[in-house]
N, C-alpha and C. Protein backbone atom coordinates (compact mmCIF):
# COMPACT_ATOMS: atom_id res chain seq x y z
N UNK A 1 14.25 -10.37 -4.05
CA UNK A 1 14.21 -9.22 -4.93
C UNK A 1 13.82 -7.99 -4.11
N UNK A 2 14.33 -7.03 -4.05
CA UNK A 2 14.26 -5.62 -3.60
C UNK A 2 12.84 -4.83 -4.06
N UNK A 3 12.22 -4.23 -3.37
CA UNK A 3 11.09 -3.49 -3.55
C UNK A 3 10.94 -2.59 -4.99
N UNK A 4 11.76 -2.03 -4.95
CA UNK A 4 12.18 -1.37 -5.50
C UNK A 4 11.77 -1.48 -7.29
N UNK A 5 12.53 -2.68 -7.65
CA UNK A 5 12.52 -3.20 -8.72
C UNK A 5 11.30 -3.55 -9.39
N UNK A 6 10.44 -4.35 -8.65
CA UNK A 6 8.81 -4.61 -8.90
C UNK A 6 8.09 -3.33 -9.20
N UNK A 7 8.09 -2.50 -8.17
CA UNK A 7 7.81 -1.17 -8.54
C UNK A 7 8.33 0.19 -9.73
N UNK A 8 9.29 -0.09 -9.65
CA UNK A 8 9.90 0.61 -10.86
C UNK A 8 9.31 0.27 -12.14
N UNK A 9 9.12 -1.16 -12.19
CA UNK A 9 8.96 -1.83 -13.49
C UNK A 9 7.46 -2.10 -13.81
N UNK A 10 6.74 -1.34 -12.14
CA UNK A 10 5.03 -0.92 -12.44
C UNK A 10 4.94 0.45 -12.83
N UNK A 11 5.68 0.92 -12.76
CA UNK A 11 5.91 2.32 -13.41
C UNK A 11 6.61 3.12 -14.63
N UNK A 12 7.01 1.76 -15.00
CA UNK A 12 7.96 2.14 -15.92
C UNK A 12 9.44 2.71 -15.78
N UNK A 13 9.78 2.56 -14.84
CA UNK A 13 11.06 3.10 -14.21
C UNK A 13 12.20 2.33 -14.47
N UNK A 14 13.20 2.64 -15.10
CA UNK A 14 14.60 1.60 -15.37
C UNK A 14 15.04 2.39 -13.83
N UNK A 15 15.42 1.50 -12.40
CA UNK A 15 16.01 2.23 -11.50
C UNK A 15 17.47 1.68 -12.08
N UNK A 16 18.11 1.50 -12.96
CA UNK A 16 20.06 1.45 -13.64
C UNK A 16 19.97 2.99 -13.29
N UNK A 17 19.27 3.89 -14.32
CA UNK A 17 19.59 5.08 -14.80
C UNK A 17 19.32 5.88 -13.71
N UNK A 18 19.59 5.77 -12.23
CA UNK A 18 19.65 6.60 -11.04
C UNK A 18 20.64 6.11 -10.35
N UNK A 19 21.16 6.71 -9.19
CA UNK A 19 22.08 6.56 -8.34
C UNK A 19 21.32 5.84 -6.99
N UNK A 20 21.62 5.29 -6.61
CA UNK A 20 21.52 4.60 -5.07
C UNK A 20 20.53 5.40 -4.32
N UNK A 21 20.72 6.66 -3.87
CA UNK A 21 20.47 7.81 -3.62
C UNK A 21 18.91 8.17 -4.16
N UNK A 22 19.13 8.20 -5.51
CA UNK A 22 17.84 8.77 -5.95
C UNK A 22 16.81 7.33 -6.00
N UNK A 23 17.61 6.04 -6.38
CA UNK A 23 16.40 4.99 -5.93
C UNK A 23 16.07 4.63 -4.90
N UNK A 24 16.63 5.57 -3.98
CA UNK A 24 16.46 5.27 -2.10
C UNK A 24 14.49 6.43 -2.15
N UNK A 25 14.93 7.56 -2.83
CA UNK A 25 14.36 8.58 -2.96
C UNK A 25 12.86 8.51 -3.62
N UNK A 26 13.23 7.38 -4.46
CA UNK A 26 11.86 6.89 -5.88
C UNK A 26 11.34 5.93 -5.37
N UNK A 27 12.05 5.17 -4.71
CA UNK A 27 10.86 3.99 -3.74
C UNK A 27 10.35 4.65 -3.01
N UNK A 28 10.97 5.54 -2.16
CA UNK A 28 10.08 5.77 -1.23
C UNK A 28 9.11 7.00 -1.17
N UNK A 29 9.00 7.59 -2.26
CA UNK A 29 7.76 8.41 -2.90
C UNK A 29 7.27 7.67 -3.15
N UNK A 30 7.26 6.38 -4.15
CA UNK A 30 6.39 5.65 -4.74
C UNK A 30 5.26 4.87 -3.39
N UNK A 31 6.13 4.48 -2.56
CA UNK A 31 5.68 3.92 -1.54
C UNK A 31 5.21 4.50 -0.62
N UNK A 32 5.04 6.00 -0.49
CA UNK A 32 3.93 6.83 0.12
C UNK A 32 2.99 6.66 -0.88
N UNK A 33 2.81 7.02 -1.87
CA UNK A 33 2.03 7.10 -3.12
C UNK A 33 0.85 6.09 -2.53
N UNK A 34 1.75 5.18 -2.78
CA UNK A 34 0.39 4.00 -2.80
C UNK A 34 -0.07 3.43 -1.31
N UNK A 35 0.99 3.96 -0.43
CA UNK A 35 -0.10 4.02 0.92
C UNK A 35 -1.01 4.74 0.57
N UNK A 36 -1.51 5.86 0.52
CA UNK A 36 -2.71 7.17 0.10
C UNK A 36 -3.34 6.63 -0.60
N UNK A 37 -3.27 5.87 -1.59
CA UNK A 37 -4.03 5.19 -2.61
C UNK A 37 -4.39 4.06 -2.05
N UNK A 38 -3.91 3.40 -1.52
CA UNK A 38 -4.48 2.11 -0.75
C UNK A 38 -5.55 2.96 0.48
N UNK A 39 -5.03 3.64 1.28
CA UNK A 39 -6.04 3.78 2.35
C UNK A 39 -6.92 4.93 1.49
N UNK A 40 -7.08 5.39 0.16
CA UNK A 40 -8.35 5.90 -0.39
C UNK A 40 -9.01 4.61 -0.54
N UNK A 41 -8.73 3.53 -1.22
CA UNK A 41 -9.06 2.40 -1.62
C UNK A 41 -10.28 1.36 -0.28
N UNK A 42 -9.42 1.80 1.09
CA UNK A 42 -10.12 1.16 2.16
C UNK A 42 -11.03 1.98 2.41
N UNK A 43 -10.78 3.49 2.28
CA UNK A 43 -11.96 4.67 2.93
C UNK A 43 -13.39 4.18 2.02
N UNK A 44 -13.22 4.03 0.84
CA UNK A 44 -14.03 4.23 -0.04
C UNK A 44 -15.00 3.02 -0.14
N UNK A 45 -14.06 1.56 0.31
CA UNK A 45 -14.98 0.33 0.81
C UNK A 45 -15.68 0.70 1.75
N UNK A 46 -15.37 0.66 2.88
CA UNK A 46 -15.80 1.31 4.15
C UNK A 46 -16.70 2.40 4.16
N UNK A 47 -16.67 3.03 3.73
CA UNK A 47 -17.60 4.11 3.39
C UNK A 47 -18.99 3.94 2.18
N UNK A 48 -18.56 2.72 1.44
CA UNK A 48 -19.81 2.24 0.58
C UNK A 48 -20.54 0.85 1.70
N UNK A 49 -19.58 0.10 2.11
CA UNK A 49 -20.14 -1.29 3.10
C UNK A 49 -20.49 -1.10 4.55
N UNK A 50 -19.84 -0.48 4.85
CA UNK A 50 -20.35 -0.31 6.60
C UNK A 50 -20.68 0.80 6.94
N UNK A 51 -20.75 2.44 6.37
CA UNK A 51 -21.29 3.62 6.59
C UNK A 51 -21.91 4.00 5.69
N UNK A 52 -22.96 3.42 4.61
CA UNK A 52 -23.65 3.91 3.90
C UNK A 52 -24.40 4.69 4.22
N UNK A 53 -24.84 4.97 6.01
CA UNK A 53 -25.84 5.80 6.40
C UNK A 53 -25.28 6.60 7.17
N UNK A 54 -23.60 6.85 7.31
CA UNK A 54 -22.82 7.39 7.92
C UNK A 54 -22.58 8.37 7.39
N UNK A 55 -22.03 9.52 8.19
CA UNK A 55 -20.84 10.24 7.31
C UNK A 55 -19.66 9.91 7.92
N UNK A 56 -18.84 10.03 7.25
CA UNK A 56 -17.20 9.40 7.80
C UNK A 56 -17.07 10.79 8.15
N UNK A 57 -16.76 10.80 9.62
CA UNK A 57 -15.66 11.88 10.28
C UNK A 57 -14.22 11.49 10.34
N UNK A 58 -13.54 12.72 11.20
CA UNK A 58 -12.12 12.74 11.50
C UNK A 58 -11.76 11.38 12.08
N UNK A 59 -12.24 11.18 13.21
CA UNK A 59 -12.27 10.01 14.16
C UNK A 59 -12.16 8.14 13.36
N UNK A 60 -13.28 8.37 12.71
CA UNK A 60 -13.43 7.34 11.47
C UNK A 60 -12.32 7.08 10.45
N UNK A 61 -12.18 8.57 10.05
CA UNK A 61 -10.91 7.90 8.74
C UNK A 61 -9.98 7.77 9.75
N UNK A 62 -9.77 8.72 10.31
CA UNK A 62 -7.84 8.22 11.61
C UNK A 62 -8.19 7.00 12.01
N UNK A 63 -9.07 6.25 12.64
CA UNK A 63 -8.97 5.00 12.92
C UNK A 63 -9.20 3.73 11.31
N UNK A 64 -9.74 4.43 9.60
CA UNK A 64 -9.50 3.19 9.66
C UNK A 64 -8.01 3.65 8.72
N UNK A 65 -7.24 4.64 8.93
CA UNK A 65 -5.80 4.93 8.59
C UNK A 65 -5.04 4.09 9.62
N UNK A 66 -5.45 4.28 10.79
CA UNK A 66 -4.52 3.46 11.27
C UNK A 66 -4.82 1.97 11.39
N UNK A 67 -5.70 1.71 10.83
CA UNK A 67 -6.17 0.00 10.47
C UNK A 67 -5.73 -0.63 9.04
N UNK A 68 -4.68 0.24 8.43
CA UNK A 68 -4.54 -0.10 6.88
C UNK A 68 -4.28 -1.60 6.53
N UNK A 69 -2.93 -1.72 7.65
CA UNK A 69 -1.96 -2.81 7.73
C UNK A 69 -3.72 -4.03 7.79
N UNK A 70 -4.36 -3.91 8.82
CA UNK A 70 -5.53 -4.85 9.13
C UNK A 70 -6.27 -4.92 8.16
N UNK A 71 -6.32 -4.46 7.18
CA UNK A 71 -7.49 -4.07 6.10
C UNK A 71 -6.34 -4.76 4.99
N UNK A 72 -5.34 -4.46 4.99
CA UNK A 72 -4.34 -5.63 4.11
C UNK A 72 -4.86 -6.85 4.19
N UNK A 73 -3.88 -7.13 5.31
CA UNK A 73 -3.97 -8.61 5.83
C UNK A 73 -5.60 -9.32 5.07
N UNK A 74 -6.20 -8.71 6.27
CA UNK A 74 -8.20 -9.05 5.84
C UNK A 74 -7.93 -9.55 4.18
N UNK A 75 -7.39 -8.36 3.42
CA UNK A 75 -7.76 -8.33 2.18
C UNK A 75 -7.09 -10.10 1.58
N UNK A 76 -5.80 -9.90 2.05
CA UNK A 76 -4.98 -11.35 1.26
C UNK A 76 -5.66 -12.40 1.71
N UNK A 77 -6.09 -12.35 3.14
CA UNK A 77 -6.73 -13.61 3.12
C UNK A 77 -8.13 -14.08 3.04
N UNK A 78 -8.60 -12.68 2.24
CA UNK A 78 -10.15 -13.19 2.08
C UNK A 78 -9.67 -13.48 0.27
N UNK A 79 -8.98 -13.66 -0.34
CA UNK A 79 -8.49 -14.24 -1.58
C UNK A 79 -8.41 -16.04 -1.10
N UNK A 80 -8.20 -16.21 0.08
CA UNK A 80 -7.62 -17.44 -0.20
C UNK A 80 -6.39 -17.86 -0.79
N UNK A 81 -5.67 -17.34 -0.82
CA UNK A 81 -4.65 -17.82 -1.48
C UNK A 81 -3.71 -18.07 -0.21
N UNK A 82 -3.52 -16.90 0.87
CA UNK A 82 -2.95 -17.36 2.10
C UNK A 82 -4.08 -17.07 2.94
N UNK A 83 -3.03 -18.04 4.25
CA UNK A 83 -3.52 -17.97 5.78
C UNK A 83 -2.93 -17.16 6.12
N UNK A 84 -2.87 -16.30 7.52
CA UNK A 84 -2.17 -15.80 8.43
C UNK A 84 -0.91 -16.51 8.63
N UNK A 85 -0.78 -17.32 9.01
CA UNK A 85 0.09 -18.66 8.88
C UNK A 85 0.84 -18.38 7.65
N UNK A 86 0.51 -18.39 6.78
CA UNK A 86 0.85 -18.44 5.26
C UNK A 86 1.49 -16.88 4.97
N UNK A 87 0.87 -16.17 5.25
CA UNK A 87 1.69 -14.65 5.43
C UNK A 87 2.49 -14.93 6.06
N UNK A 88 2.44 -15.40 7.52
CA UNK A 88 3.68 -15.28 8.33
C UNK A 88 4.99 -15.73 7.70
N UNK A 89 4.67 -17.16 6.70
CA UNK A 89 6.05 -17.68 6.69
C UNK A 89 6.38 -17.20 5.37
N UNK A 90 5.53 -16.49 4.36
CA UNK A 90 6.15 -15.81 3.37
C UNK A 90 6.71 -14.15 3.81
N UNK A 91 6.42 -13.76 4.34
CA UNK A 91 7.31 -12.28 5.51
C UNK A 91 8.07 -12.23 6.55
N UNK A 92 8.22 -13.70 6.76
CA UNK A 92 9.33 -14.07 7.94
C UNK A 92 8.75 -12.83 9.14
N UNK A 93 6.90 -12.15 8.94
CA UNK A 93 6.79 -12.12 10.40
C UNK A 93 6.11 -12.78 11.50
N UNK A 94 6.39 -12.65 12.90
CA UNK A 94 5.84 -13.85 13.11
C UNK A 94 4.38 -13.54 13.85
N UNK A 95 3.59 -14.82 13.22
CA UNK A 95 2.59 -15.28 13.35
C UNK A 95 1.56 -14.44 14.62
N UNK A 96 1.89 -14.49 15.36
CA UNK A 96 1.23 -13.49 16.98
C UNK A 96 0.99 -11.89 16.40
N UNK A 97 2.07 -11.21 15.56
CA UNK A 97 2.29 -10.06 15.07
C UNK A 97 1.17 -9.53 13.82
N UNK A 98 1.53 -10.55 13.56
CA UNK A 98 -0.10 -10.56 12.56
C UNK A 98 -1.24 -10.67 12.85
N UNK A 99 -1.32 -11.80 13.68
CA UNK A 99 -2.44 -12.04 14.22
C UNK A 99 -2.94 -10.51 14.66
N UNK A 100 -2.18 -9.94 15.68
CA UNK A 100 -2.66 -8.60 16.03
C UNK A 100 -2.92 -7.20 15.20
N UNK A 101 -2.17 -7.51 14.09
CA UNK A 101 -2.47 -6.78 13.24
C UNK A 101 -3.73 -7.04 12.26
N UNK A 102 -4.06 -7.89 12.22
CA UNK A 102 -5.32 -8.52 11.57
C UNK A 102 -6.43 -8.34 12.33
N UNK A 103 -6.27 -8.27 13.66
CA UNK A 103 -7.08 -8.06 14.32
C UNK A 103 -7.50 -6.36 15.13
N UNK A 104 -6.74 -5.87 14.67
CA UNK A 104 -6.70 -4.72 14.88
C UNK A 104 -5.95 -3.99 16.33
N UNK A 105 -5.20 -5.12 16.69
CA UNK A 105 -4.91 -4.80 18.37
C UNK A 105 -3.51 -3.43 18.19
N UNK A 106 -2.66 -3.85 16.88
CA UNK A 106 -1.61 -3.04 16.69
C UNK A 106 -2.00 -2.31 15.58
N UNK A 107 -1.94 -1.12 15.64
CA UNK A 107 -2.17 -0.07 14.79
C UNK A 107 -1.13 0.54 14.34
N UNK A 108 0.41 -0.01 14.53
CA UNK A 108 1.71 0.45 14.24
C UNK A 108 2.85 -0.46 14.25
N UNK A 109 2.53 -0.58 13.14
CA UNK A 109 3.67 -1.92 12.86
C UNK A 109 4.74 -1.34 12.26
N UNK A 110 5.87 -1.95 11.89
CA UNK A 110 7.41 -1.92 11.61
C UNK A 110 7.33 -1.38 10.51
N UNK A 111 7.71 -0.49 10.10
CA UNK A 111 7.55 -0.14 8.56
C UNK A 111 8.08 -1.00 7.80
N UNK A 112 9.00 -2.07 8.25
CA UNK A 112 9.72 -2.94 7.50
C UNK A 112 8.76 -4.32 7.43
N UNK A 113 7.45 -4.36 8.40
CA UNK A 113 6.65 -5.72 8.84
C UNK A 113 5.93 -4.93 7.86
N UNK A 114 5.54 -3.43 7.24
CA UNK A 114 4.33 -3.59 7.23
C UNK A 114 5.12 -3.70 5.12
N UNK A 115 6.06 -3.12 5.00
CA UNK A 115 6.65 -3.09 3.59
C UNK A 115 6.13 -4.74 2.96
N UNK A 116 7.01 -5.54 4.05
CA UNK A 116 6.44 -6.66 3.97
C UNK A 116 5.23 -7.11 2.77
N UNK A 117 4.21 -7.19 4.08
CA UNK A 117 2.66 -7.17 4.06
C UNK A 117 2.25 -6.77 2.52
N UNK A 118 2.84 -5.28 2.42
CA UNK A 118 2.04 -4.98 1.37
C UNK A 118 3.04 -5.26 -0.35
N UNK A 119 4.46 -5.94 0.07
CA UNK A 119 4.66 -6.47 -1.15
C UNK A 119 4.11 -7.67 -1.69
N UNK A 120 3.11 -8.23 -0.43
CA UNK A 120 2.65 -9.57 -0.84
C UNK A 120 1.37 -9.50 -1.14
N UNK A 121 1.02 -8.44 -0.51
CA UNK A 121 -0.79 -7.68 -1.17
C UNK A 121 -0.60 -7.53 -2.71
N UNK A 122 0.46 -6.77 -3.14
CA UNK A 122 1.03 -6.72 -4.32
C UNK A 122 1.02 -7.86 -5.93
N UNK A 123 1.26 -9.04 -4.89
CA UNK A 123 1.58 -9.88 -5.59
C UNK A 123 0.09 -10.52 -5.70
N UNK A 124 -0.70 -10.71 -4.70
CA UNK A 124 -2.06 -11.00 -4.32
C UNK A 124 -3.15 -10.52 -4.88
N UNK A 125 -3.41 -8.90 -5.22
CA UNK A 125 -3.89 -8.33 -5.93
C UNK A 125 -3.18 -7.46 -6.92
N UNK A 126 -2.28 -7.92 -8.09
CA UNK A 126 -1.24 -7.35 -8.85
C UNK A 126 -2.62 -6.11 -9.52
N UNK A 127 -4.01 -6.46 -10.58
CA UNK A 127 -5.23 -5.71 -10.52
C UNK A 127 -5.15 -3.81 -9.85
N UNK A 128 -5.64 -4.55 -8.91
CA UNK A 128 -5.51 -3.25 -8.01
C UNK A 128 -3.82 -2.25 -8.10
N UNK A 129 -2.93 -3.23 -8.33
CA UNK A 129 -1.59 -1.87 -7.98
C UNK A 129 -1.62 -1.31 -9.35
N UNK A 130 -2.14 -2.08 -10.09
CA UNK A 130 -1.79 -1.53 -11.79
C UNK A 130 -3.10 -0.46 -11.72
N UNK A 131 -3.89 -0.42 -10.86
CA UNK A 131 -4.64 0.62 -10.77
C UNK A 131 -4.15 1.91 -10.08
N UNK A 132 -3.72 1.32 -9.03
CA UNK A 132 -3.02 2.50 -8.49
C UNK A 132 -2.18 3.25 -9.33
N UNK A 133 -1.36 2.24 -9.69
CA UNK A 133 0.23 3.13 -10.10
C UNK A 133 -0.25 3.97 -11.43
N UNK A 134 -1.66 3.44 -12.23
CA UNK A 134 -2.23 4.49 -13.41
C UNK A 134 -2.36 5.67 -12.75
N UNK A 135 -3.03 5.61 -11.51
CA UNK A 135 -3.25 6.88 -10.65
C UNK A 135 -2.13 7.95 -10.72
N UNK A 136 -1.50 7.33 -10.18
CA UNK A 136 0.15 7.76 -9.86
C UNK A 136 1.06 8.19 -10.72
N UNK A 137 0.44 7.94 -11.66
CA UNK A 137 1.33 8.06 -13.40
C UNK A 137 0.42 9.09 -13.76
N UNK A 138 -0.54 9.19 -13.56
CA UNK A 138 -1.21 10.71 -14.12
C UNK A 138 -1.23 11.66 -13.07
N UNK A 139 -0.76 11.67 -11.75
CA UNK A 139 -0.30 12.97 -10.97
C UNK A 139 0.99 13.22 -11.46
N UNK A 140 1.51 12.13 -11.67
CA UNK A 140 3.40 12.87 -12.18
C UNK A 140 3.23 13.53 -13.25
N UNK A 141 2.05 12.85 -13.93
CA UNK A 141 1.80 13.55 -15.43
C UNK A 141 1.61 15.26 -15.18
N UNK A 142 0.19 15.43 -13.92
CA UNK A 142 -0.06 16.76 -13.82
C UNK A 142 0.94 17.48 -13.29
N UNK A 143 1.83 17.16 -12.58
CA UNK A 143 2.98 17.71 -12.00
C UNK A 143 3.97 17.84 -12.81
N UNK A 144 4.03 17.31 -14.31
CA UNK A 144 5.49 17.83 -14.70
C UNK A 144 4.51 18.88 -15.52
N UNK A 145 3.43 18.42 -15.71
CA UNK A 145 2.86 19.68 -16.53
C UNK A 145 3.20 20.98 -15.47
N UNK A 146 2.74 20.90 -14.67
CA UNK A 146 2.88 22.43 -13.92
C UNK A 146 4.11 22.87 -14.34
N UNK A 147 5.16 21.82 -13.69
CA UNK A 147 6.43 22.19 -13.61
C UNK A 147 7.00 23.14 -15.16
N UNK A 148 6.39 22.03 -16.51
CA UNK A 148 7.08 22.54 -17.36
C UNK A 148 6.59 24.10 -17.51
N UNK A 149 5.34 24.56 -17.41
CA UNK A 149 4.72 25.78 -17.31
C UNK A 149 4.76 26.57 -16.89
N UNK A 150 5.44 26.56 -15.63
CA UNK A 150 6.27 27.33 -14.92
C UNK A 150 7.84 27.85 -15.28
N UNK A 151 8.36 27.01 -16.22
CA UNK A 151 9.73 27.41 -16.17
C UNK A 151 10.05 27.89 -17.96
């Protein structure tokens, strides 16, 4: 099943009633969306569990932005439900790739390894995206408000 579809249908989105084009366009807003919302999601752990006596600088959030993919992973498999192993063979990526990404060695994975990853975070913590995408549903909200107010 295509990304796409899961997401649409967390949003309420029939993607029939668009063109190819514009559901090329709506995934992949949606799917910035909830990167930002996911790595608010990690800042905000991180910033209550391991810097409570910190202040998070520049340095801090850019490194744990570029640790998202690792802060995934971490996340599915402190559920138990998978291994690394177990990711690997449900994302067809392989096993070493993760590993490093779990471990923090790669900080830039495939956008297609990391799409992956986080359709199975998805499925892993369904909770959390229905949180997000409420998020996400009340910026479109404030944004068509502007829009309509404007015109």
């Amino acid at each position: 099943m295509a990304a796409l579809e899961p997401l649409c249908h967390l949003f309420g989105v029939n993607p029939n009633k668009f063109s190819k084009y514009e559901n090329i366009l709506i995934e992949t807003d949606i799917f910035i969306r909830i990167f930002e919302k996911l790595k608010e999601f990690y800042r905000q752990q991180h910033s209550i569990h391991s810097f409570i006596s910190l202040k998070l600088n520049g340095d801090m959030i850019n490194m744990m932005d570029s640790n998202i993919a690792k802060h995934i992973i971490n996340d599915i498999t402190s559920t138990n439900e998978y291994t690394i192993q177990g990711i690997s063979n449900y994302t067809s990526i392989h096993v070493d790739i993760l590993t490093d990404l779990a471990a923090g060695l790669n900080t830039n994975p495939l956008l297609t390894n990391f799409r992956r990853i986080v359709e199975l975070h998805r499925e892993v913590r369904p909770k959390l995206y229905h949180t997000i995408a409420k998020k996400i549903i009340a910026e479109f909200e404030l944004i068509c408000e502007d829009v309509d107010s404007s015109i």
